[in-house]
N, C-alpha and C. Protein backbone atom coordinates (compact mmCIF):
# COMPACT_ATOMS: atom_id res chain seq x y z
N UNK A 1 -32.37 131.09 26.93
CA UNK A 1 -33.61 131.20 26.20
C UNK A 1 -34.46 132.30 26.85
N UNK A 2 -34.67 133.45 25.71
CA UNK A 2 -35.98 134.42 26.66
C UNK A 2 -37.06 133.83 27.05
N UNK A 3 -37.57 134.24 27.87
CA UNK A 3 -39.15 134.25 28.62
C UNK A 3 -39.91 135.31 27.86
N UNK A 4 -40.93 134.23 27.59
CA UNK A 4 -41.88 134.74 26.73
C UNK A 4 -42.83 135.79 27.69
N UNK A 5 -43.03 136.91 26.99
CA UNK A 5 -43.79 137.86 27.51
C UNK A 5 -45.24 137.29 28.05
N UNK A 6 -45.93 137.69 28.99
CA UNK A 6 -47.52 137.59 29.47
C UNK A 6 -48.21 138.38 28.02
N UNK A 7 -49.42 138.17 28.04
CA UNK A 7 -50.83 138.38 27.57
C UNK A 7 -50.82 139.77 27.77
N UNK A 8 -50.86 139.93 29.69
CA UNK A 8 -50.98 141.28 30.15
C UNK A 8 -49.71 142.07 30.11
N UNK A 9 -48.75 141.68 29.91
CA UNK A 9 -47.42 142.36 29.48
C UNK A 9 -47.32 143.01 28.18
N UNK A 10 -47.75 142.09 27.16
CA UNK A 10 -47.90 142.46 25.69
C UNK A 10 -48.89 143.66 25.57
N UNK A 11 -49.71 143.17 26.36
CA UNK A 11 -51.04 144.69 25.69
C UNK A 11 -50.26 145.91 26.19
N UNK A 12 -49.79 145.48 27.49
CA UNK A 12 -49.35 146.63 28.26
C UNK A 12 -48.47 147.58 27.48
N UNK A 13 -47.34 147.09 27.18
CA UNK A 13 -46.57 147.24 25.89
C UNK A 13 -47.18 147.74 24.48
N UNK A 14 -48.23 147.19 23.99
CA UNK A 14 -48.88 147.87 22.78
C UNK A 14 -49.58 148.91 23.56
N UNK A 15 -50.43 149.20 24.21
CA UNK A 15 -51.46 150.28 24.40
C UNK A 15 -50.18 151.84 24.97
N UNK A 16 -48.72 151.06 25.51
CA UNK A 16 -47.59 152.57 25.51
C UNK A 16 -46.97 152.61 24.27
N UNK A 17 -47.74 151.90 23.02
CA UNK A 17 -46.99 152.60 22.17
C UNK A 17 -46.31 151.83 21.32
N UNK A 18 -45.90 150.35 21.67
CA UNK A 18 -44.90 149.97 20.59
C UNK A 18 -45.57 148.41 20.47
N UNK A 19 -46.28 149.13 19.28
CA UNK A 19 -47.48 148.41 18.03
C UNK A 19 -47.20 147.25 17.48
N UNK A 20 -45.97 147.40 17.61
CA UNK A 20 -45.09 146.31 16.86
C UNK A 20 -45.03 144.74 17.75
N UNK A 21 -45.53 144.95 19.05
CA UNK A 21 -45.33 143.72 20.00
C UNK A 21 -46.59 142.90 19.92
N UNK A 22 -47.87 143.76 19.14
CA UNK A 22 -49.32 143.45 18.60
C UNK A 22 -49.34 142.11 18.08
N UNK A 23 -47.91 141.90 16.91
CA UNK A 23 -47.59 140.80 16.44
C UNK A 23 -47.69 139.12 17.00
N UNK A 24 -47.02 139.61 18.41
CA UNK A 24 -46.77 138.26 19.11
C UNK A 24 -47.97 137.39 19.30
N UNK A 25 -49.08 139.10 20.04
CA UNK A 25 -50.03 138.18 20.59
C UNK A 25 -50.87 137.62 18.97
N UNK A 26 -51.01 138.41 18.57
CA UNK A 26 -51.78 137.70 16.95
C UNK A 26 -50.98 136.10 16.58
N UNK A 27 -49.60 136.26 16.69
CA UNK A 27 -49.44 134.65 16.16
C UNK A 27 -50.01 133.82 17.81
N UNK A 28 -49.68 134.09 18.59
CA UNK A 28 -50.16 133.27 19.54
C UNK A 28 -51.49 132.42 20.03
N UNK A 29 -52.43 133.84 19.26
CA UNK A 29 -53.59 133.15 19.24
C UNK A 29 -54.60 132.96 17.48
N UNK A 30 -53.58 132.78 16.86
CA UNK A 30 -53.88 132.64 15.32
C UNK A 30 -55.27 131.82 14.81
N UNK A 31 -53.93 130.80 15.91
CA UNK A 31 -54.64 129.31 15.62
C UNK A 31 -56.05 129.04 16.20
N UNK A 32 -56.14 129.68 17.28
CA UNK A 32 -57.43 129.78 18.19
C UNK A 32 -58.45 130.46 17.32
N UNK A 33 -58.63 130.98 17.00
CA UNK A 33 -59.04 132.03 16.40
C UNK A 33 -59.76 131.64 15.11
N UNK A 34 -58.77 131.31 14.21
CA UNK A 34 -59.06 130.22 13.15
C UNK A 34 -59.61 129.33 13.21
N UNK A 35 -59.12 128.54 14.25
CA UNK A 35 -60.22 127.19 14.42
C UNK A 35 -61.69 127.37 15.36
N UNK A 36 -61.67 128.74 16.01
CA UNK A 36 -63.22 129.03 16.05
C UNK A 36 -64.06 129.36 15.37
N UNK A 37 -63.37 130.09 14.27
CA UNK A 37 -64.24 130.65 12.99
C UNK A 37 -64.24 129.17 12.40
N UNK A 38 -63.60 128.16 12.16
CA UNK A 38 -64.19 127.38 11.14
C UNK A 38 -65.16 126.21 11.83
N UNK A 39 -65.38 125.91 13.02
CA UNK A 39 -66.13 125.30 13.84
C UNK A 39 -67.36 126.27 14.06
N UNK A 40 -67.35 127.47 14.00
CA UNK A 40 -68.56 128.08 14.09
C UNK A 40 -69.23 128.36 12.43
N UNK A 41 -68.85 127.39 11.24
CA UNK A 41 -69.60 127.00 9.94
C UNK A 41 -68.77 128.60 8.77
N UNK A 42 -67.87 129.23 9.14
CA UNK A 42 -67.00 130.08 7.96
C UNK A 42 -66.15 128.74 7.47
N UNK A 43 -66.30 129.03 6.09
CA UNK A 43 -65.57 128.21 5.24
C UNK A 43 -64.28 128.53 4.90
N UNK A 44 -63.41 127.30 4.73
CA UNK A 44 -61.96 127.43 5.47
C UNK A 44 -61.30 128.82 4.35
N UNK A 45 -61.69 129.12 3.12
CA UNK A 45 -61.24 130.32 2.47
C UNK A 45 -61.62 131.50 2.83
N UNK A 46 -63.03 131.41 3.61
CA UNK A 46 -62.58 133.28 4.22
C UNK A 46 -62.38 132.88 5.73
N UNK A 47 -61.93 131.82 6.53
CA UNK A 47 -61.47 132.09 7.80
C UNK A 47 -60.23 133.33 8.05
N UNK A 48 -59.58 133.46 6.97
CA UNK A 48 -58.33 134.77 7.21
C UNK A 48 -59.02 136.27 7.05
N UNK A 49 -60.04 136.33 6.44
CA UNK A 49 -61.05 137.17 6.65
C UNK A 49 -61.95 137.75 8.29
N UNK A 50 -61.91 136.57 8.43
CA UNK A 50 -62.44 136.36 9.48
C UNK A 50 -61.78 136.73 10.54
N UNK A 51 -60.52 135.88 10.58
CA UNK A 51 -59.59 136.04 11.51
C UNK A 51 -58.99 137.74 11.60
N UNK A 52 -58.83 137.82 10.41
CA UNK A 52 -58.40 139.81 10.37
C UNK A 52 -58.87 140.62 10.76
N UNK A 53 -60.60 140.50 10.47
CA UNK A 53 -61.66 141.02 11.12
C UNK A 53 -61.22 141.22 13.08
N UNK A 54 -61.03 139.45 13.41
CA UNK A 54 -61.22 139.69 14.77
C UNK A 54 -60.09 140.41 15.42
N UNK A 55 -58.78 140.08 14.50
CA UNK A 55 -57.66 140.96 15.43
C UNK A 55 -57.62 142.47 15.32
N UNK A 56 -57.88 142.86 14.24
CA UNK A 56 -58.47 144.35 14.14
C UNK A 56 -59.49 144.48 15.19
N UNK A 57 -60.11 143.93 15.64
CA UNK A 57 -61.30 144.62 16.49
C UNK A 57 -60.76 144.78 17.96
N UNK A 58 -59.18 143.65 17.91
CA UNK A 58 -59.15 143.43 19.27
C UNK A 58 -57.97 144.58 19.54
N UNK A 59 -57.49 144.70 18.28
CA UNK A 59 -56.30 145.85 18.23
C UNK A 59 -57.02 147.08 19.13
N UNK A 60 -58.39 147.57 17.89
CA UNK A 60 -59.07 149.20 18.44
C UNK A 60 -59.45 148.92 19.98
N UNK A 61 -59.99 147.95 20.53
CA UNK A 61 -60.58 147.60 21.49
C UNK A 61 -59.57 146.74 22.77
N UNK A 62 -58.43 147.17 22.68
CA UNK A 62 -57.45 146.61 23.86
C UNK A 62 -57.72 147.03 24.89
N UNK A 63 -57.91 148.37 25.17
CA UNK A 63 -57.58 149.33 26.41
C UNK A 63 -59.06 149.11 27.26
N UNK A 64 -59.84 148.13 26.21
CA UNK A 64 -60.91 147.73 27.84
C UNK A 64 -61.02 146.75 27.95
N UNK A 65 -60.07 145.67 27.15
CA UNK A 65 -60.02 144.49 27.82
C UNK A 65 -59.35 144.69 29.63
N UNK A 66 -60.34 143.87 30.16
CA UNK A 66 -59.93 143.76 31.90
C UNK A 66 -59.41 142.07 31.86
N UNK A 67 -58.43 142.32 32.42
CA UNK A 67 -57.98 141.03 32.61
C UNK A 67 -58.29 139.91 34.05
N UNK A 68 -59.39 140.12 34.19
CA UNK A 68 -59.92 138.95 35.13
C UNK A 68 -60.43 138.21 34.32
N UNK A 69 -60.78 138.16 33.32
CA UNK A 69 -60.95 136.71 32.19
C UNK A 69 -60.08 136.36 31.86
N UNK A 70 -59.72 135.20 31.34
CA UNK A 70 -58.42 135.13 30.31
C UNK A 70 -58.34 135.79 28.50
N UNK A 71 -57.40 136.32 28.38
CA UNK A 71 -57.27 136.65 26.77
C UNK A 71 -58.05 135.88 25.89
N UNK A 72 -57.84 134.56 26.13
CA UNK A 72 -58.82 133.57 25.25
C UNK A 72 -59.92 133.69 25.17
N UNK A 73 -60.31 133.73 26.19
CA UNK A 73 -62.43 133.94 26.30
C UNK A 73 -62.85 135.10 25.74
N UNK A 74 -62.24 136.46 25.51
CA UNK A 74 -62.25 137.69 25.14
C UNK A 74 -62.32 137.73 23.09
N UNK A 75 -61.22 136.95 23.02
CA UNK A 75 -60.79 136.39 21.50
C UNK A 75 -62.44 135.36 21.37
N UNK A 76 -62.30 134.67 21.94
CA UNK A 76 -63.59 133.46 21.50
C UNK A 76 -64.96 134.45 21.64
N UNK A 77 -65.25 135.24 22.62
CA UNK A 77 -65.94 136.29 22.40
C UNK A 77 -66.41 136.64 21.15
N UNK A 78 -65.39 137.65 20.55
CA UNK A 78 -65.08 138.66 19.74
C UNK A 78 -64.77 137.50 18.38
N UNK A 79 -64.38 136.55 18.03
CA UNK A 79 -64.05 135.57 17.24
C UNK A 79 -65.99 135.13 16.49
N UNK A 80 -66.83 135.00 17.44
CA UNK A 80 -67.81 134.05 17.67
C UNK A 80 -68.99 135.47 17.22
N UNK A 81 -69.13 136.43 17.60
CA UNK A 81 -69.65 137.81 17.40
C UNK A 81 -69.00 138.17 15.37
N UNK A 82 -67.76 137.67 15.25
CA UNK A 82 -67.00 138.63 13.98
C UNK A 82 -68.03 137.14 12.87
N UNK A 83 -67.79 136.03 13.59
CA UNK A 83 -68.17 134.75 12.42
C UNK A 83 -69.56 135.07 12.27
N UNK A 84 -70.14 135.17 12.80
CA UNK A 84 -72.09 135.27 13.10
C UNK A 84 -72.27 136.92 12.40
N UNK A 85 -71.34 137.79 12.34
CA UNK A 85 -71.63 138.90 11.54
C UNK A 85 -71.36 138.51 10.10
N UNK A 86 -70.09 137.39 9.96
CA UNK A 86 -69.55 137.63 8.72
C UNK A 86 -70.86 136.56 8.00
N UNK A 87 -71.32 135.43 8.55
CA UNK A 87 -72.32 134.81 7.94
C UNK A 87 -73.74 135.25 7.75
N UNK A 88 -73.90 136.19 8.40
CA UNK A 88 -75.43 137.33 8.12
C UNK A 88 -74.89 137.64 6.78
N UNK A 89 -73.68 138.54 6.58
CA UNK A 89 -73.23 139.39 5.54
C UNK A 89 -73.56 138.73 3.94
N UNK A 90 -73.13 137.18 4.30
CA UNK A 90 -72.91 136.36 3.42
C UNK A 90 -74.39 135.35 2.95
N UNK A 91 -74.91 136.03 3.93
CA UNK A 91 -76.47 134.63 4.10
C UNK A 91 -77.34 134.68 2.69
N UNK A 92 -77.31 136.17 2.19
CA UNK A 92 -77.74 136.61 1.16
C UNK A 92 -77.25 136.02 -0.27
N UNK A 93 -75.85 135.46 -0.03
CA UNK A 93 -75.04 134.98 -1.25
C UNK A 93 -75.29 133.44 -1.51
N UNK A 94 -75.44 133.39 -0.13
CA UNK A 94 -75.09 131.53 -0.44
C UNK A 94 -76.37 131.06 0.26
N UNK A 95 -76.56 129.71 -0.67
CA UNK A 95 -78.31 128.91 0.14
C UNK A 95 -77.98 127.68 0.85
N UNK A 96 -78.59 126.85 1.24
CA UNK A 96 -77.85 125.62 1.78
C UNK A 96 -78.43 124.90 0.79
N UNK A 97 -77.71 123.61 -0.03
CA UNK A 97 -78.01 123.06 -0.90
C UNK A 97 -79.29 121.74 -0.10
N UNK A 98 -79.98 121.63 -1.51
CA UNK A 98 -80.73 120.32 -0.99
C UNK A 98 -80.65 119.02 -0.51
N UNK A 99 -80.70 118.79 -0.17
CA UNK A 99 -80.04 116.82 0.71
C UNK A 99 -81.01 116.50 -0.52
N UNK A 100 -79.75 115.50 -0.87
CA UNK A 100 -80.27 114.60 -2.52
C UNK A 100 -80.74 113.09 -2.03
N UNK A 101 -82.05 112.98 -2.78
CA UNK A 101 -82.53 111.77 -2.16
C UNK A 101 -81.72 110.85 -1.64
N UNK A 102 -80.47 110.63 -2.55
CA UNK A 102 -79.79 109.22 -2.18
C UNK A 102 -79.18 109.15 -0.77
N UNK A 103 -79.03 110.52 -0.45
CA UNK A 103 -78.28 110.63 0.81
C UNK A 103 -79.05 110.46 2.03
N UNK A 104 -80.61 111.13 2.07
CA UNK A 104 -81.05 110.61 2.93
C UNK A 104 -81.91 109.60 2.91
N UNK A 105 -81.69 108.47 2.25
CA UNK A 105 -82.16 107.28 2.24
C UNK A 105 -80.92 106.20 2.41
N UNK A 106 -81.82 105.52 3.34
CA UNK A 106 -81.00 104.83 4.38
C UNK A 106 -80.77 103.12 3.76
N UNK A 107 -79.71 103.52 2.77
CA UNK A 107 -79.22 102.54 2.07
C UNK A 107 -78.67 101.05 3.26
N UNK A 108 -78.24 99.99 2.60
CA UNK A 108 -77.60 98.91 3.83
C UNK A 108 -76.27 99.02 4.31
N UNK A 109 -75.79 100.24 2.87
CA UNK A 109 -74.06 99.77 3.87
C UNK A 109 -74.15 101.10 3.86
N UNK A 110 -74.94 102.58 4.20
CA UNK A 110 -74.48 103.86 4.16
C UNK A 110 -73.33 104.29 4.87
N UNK A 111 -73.09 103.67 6.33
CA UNK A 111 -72.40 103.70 6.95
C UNK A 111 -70.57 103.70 6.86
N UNK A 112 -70.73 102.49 5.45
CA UNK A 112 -69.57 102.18 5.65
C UNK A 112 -69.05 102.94 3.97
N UNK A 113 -70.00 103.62 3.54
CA UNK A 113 -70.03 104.30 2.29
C UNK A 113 -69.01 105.86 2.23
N UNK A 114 -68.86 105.96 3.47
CA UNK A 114 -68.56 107.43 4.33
C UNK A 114 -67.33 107.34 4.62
N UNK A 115 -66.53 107.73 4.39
CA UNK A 115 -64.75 107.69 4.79
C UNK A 115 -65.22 109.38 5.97
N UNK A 116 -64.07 109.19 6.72
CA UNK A 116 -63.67 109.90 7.63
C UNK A 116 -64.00 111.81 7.11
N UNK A 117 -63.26 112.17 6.35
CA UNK A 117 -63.50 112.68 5.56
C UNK A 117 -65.43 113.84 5.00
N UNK A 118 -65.81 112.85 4.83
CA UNK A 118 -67.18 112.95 4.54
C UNK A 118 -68.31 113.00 5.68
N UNK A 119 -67.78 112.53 6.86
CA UNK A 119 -68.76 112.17 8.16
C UNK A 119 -68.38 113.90 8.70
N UNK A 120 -67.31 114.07 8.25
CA UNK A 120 -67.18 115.41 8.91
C UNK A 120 -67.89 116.68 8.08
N UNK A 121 -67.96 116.40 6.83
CA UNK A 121 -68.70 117.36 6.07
C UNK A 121 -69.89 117.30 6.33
N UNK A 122 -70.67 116.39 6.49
CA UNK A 122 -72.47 115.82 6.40
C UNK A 122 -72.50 116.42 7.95
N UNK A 123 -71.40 116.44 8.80
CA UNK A 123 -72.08 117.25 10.27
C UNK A 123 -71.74 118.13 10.34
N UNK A 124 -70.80 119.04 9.84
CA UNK A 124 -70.84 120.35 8.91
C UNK A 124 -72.28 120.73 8.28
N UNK A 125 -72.24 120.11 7.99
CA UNK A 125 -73.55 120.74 6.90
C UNK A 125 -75.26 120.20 7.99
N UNK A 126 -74.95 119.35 8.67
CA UNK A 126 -76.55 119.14 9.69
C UNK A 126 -76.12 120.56 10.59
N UNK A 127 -75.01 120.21 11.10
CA UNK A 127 -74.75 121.92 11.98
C UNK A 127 -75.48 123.36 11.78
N UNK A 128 -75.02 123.40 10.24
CA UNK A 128 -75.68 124.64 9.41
C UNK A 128 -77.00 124.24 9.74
N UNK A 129 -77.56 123.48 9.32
CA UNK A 129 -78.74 123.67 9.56
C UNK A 129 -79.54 124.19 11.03
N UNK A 130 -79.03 124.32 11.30
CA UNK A 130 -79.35 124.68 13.05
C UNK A 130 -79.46 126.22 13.30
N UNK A 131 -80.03 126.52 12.85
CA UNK A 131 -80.34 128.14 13.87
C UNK A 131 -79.14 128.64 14.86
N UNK A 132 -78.67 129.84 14.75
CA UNK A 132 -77.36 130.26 14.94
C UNK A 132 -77.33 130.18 16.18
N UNK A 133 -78.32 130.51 17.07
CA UNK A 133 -78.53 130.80 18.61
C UNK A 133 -78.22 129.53 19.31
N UNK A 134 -78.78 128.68 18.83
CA UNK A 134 -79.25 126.89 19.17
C UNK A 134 -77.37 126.58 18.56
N UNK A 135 -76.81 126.66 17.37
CA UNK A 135 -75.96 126.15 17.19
C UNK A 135 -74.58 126.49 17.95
N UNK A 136 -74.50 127.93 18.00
CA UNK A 136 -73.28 128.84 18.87
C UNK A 136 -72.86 127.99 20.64
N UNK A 137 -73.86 127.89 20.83
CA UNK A 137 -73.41 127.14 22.34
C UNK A 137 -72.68 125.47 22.22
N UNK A 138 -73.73 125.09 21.29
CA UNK A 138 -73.65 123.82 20.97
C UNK A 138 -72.20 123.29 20.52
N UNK A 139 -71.69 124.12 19.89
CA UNK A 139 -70.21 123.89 19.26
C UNK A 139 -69.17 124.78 20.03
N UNK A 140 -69.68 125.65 20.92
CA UNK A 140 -68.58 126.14 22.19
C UNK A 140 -68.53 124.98 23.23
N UNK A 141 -69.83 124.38 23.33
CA UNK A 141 -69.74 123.62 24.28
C UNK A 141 -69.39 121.82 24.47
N UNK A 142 -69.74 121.26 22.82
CA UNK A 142 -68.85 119.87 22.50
C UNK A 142 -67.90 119.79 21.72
N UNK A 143 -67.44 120.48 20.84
CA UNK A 143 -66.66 120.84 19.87
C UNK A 143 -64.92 121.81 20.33
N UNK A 144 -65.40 122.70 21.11
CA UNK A 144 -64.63 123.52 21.65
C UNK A 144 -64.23 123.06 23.44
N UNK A 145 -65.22 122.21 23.86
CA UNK A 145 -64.85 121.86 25.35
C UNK A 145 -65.28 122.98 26.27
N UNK A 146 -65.75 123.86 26.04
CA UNK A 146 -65.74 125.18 27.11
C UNK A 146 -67.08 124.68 28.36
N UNK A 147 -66.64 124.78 29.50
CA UNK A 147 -67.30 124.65 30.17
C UNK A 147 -68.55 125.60 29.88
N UNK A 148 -70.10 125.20 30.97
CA UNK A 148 -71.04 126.12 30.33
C UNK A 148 -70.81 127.80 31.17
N UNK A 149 -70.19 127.81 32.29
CA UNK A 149 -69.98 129.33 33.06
C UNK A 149 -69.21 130.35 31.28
N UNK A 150 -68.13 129.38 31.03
CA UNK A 150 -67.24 130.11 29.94
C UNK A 150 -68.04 130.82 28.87
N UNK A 151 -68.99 129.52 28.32
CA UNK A 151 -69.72 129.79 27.48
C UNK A 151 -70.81 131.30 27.40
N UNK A 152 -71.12 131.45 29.08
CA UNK A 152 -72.42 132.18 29.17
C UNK A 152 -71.38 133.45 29.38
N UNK A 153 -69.94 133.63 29.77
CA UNK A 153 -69.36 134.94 29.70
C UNK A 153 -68.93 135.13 28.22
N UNK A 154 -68.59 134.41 27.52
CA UNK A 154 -68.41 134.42 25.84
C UNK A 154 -69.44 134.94 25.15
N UNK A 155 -70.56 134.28 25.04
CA UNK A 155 -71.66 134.90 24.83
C UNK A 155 -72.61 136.02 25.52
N UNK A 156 -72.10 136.41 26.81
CA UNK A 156 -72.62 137.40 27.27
C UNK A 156 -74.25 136.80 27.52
N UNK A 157 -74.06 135.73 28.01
CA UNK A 157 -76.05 135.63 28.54
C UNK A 157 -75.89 134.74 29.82
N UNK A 158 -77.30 134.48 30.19
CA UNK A 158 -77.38 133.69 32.00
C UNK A 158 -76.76 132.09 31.46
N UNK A 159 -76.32 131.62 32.25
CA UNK A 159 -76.41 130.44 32.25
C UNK A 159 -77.59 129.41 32.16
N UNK A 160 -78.61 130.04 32.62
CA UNK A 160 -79.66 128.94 32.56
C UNK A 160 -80.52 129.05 30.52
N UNK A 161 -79.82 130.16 30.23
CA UNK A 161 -80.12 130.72 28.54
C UNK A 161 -79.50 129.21 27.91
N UNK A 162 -77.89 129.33 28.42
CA UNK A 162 -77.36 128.68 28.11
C UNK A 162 -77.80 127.07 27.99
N UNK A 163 -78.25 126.69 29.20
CA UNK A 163 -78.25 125.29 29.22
C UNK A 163 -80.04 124.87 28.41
N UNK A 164 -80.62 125.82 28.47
CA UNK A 164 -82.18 125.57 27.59
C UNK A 164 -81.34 125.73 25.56
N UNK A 165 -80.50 126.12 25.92
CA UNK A 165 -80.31 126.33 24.41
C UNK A 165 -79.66 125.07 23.76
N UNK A 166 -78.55 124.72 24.45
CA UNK A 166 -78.05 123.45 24.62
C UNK A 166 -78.48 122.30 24.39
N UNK A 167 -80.23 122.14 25.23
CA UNK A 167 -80.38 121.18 25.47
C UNK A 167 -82.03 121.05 24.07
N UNK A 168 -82.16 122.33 23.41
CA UNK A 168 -83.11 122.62 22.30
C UNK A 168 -81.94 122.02 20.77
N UNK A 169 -80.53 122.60 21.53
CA UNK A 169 -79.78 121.98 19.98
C UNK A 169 -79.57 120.77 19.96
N UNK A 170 -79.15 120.34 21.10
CA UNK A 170 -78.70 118.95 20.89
C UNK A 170 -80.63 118.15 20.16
N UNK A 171 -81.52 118.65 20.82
CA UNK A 171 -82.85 118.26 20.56
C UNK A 171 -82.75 117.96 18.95
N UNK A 172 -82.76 119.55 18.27
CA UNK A 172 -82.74 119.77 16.71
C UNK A 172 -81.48 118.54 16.39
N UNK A 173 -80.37 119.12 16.35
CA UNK A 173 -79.60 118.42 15.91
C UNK A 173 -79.98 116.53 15.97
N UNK A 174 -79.84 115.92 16.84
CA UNK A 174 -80.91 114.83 17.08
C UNK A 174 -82.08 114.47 16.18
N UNK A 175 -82.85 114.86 15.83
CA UNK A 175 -83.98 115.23 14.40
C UNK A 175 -83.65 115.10 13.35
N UNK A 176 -82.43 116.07 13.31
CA UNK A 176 -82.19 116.14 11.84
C UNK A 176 -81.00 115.06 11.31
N UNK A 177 -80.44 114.56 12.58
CA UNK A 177 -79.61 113.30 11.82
C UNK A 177 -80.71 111.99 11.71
N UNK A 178 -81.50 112.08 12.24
CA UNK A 178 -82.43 110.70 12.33
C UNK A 178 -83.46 110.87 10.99
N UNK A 179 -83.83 112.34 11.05
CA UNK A 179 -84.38 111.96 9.78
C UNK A 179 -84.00 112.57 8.23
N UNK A 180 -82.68 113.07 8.36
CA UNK A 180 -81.84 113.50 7.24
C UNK A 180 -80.52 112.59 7.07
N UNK A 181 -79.49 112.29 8.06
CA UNK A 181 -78.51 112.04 8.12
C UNK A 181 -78.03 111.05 8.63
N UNK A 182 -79.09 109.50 8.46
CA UNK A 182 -78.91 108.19 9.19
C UNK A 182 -77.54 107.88 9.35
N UNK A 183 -77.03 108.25 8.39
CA UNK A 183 -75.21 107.84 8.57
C UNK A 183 -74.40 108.16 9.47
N UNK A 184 -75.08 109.21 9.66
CA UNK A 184 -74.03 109.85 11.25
C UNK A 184 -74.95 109.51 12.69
N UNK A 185 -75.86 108.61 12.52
CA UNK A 185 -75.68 107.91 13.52
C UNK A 185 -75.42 107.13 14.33
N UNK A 186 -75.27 107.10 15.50
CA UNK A 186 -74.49 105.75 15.82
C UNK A 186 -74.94 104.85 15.21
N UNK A 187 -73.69 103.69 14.74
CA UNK A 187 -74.01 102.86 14.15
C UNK A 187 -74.62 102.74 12.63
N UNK A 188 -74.91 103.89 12.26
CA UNK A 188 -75.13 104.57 11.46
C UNK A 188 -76.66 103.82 10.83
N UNK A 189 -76.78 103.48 9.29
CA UNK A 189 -78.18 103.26 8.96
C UNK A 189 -78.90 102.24 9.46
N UNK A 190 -77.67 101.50 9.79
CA UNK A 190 -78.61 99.94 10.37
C UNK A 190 -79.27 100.33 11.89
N UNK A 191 -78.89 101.24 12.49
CA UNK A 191 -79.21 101.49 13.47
C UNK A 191 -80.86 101.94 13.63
N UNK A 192 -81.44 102.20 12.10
CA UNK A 192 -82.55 102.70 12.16
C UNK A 192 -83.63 101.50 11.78
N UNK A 193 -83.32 100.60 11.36
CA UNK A 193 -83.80 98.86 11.13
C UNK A 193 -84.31 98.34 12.35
């Protein structure tokens, strides 16, 4: 069985020339990639948009990746920068719809009204609501697992940016399920009785 090429082997290999090894690393980190754009609120039909966007950028822009980070953090970078451009682009097209009375009124069984399914859309959609700055850390940092050092080289800011931003989203977010989204709280509506 071959041994799979390095990260730093592959570029090495594309930047002398043979373009064609570009491939590997793109399926390798497809999936990464994809599932940052759709955790950072791109909707799952232009995530390949998205995703094209970022490997094109990473194609023109190889020869200054330095490899004392890992490939990943560089991609989540550049992934997290391509989603936050592509949703400016788009901000103009699309509005966030209104929360319909019934939803945020805190019926007796709301809780159990919600299949799996739906708990994930309604925090999808409280997410959106969050201011991009406040939300970007927030979902690198519970959603994605990234420690906060990762986070503040991903995003390119101090750490202490980081942890005031963090601790302003989790704030918002907090707000807006208590007084929009009783269902997704613990325990969900009865919890507010």
């Amino acid at each position: 069985m071959p041994i799979e090429p390095t990260d730093i082997e592959l570029i090495r290999e594309v930047l002398a020339g043979k373009v064609e090894r570009y491939e590997i690393l793109v399926r390798r980190y497809q999936r990464l990639v994809a599932t940052a754009a759709l955790r950072m609120g791109i909707a799952a039909h232009e995530v390949g948009d998205v995703a094209n966007e970022v490997f094109y950028k990473v194609y023109r822009n190889l020869a200054r990746y330095t490899p004392e980070h890992a490939l990943s953090t560089w991609l989540y970078r550049i992934t997290v920068n391509a989603a936050l451009d592509h949703k400016r682009a788009r901000r103009h097209e699309s509005r966030m719809e209104e929360i319909s009375p019934t939803m945020a009124s805190a019926g007796p069984s709301a809780h159990d009204q919600f299949s799996s399914g739906e708990r994930v859309r309604l925090l999808q959609e409280v997410l959106g609501r969050i201011p991009e700055h406040y939300r970007t850390p927030l979902v690198l940092a519970h959603i994605e697992g990234m420690p906060l050092e990762e986070i503040a080289r991903v995003l390119e800011l101090p750490e202490g940016t980081i942890k005031s931003r963090l601790f302003r989203a989790r704030a918002l977010l907090k707000d807006l399920i208590e007084r929009h989204y009783p269902s997704l709280a613990p325990g969900g509506a009865e919890a507010r009785s």
